[in-house]
PDB file of N, CA and C in Angstrom:
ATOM      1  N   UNK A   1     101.936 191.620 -89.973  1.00  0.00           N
ATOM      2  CA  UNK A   1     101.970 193.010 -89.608  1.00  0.00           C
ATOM      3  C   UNK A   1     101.997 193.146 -88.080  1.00  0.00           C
ATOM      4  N   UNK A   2     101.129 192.606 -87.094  1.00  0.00           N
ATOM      5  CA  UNK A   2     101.253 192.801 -86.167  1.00  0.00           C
ATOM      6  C   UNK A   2     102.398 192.239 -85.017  1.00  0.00           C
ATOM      7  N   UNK A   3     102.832 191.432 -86.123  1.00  0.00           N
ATOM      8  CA  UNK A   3     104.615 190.686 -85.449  1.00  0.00           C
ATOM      9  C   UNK A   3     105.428 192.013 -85.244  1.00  0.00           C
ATOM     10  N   UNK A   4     105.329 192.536 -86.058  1.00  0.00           N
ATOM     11  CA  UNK A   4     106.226 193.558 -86.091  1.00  0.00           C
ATOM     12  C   UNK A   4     105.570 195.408 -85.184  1.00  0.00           C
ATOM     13  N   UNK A   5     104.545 195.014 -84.573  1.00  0.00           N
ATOM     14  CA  UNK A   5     104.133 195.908 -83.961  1.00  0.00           C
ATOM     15  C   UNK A   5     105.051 196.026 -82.582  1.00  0.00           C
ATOM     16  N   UNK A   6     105.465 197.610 -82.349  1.00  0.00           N
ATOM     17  CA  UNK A   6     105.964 197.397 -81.225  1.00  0.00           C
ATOM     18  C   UNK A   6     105.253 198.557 -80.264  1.00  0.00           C
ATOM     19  N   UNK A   7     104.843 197.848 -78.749  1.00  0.00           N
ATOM     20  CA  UNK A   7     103.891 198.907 -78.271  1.00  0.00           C
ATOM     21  C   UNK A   7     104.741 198.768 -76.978  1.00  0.00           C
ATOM     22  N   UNK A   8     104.464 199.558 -76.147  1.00  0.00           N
ATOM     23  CA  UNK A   8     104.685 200.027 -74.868  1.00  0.00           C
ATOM     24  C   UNK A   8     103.563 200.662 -73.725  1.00  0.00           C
ATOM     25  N   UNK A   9     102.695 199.742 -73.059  1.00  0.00           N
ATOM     26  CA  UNK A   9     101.933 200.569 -72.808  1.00  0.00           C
ATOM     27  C   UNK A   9     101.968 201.385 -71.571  1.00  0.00           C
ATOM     28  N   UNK A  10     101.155 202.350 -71.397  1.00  0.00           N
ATOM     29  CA  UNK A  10     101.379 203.234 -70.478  1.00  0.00           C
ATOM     30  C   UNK A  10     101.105 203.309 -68.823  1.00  0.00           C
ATOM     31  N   UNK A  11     101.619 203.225 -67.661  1.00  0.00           N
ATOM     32  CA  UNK A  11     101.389 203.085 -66.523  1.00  0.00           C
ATOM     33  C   UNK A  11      99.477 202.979 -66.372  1.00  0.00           C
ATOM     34  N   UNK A  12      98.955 203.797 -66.766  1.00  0.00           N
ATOM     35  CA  UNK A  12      97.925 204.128 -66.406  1.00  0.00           C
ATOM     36  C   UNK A  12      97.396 202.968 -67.017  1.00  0.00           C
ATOM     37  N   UNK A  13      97.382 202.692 -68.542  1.00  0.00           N
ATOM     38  CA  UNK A  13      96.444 201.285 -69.116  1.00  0.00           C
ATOM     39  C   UNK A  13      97.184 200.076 -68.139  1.00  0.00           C
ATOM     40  N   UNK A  14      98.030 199.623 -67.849  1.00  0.00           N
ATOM     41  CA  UNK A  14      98.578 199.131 -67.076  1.00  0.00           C
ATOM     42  C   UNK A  14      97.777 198.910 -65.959  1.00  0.00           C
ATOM     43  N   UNK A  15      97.270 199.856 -65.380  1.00  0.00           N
ATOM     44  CA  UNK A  15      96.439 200.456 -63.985  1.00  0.00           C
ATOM     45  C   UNK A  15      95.016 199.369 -64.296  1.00  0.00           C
ATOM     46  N   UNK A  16      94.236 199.983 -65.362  1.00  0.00           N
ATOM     47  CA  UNK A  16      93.191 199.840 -65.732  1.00  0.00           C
ATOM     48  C   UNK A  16      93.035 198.313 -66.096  1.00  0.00           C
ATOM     49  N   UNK A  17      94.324 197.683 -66.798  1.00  0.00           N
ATOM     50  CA  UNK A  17      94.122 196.251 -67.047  1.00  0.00           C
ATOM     51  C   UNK A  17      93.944 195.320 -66.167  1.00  0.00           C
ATOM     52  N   UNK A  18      95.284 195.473 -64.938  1.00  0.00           N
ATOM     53  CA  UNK A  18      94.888 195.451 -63.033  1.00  0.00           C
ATOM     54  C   UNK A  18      93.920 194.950 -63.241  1.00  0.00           C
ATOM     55  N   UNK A  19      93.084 196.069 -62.963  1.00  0.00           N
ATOM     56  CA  UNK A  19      91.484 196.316 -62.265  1.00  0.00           C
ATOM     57  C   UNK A  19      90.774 195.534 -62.764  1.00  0.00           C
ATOM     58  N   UNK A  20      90.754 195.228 -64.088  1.00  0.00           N
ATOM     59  CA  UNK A  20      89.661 194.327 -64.990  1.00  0.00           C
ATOM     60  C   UNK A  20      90.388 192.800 -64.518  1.00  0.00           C
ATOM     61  N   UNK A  21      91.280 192.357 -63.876  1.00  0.00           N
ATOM     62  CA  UNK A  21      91.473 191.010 -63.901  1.00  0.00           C
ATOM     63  C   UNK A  21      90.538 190.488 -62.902  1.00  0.00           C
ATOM     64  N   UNK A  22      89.805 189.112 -62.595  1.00  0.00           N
ATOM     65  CA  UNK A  22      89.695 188.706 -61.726  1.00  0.00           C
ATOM     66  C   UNK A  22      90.143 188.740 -60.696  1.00  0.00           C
ATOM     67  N   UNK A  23      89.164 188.895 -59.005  1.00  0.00           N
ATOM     68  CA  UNK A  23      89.729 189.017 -57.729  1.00  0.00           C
ATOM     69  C   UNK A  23      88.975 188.026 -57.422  1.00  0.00           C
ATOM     70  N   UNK A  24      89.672 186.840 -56.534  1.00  0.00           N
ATOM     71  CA  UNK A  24      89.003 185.710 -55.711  1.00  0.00           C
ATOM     72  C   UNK A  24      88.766 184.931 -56.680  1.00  0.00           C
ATOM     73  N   UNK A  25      88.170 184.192 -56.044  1.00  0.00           N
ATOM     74  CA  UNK A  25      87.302 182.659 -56.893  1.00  0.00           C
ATOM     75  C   UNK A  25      85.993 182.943 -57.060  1.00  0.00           C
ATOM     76  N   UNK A  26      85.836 182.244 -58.519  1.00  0.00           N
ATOM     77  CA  UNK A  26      84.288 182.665 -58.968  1.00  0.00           C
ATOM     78  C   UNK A  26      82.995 182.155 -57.989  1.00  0.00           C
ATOM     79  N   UNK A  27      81.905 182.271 -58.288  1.00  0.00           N
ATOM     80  CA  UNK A  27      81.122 181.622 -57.748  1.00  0.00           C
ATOM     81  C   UNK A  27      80.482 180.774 -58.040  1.00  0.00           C
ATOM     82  N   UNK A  28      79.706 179.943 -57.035  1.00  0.00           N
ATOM     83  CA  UNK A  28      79.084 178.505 -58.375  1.00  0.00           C
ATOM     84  C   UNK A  28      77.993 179.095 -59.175  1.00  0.00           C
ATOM     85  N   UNK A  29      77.983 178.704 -59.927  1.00  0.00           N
ATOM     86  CA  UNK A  29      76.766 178.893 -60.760  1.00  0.00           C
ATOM     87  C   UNK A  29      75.084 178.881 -59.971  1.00  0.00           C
ATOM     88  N   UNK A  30      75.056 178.127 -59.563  1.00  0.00           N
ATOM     89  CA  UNK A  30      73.845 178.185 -58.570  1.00  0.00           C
ATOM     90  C   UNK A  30      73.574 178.804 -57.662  1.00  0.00           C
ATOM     91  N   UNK A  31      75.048 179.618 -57.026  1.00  0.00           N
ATOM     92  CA  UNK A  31      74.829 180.616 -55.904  1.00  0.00           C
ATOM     93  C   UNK A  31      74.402 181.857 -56.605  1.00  0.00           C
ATOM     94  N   UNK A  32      75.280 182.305 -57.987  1.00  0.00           N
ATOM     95  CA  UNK A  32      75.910 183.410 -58.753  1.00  0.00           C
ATOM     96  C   UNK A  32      74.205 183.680 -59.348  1.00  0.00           C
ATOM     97  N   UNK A  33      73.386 182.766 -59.432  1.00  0.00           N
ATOM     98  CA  UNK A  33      71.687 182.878 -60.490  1.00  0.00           C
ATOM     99  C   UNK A  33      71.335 183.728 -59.083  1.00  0.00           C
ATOM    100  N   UNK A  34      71.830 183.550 -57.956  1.00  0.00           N
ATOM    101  CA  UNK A  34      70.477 184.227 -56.912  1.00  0.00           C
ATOM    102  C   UNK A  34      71.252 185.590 -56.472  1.00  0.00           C
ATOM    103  N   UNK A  35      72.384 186.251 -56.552  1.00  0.00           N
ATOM    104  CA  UNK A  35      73.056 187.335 -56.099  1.00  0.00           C
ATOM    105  C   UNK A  35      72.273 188.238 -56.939  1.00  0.00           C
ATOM    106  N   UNK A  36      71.927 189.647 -56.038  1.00  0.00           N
ATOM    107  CA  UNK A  36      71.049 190.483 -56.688  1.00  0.00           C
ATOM    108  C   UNK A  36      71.645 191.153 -57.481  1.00  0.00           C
ATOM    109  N   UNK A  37      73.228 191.352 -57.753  1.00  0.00           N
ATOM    110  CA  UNK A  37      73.845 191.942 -59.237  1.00  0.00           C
ATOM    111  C   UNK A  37      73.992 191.095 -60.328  1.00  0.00           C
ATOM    112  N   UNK A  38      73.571 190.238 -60.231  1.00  0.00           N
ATOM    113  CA  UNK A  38      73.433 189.308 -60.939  1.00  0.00           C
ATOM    114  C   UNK A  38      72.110 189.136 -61.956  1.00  0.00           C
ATOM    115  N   UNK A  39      70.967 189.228 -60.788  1.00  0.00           N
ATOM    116  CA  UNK A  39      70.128 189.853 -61.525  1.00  0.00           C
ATOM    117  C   UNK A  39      69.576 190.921 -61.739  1.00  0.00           C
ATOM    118  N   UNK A  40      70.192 192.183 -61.203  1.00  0.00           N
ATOM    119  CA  UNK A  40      69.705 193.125 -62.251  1.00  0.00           C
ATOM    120  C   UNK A  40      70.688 193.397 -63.567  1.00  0.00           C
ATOM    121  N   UNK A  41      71.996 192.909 -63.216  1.00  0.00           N
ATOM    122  CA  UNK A  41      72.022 192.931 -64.625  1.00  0.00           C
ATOM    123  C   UNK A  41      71.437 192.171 -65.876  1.00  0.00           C
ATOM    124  N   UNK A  42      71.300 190.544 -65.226  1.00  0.00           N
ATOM    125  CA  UNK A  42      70.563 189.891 -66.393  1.00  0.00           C
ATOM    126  C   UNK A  42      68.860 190.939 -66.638  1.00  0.00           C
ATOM    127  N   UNK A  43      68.639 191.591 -66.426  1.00  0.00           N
ATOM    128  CA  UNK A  43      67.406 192.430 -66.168  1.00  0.00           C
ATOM    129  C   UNK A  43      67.864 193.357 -66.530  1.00  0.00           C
ATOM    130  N   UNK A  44      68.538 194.212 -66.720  1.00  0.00           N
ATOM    131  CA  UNK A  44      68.767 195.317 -67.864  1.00  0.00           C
ATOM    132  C   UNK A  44      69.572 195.026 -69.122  1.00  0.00           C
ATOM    133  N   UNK A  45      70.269 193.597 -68.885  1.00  0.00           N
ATOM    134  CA  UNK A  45      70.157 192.897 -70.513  1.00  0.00           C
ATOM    135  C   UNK A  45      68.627 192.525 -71.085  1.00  0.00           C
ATOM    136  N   UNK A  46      67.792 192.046 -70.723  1.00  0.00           N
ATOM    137  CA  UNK A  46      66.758 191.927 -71.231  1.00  0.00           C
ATOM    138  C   UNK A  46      65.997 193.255 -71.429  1.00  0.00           C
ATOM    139  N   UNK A  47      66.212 194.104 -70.819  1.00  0.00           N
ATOM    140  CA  UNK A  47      65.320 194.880 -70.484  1.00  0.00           C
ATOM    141  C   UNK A  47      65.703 196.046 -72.227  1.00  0.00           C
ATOM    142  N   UNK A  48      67.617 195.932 -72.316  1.00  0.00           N
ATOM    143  CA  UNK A  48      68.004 196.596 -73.374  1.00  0.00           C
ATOM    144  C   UNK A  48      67.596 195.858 -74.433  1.00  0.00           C
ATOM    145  N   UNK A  49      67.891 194.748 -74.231  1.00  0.00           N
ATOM    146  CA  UNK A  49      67.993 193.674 -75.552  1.00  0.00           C
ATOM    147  C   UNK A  49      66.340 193.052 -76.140  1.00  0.00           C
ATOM    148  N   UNK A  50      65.342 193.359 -74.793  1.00  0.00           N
ATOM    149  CA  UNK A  50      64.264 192.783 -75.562  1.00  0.00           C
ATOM    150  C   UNK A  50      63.987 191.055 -75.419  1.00  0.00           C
TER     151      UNK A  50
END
């Protein structure tokens, strides 16, 4: 079924997919544990998740 799907998507999702790709090179893992968005998000995963 989905072979036969035919889509076109629209400038704007287009836009939005952009945005979500990676920019730059990641970081190491050992730098990435001490960046403070880093942890507050691991901290409002726990904080949601319990």
């Amino acid at each position: 079924m989905l072979e036969q799907l035919r889509y076109t998507p629209t400038k704007a999702s287009e836009q939005r997919i952009k945005q979500m790709r990676p920019r730059g090179k990641a970081p190491r893992w050992s730098k990435l544990q001490n960046q403070d968005e880093y942890l507050a998000a691991r901290a409002l995963v726990k904080e949601t998740l319990g």
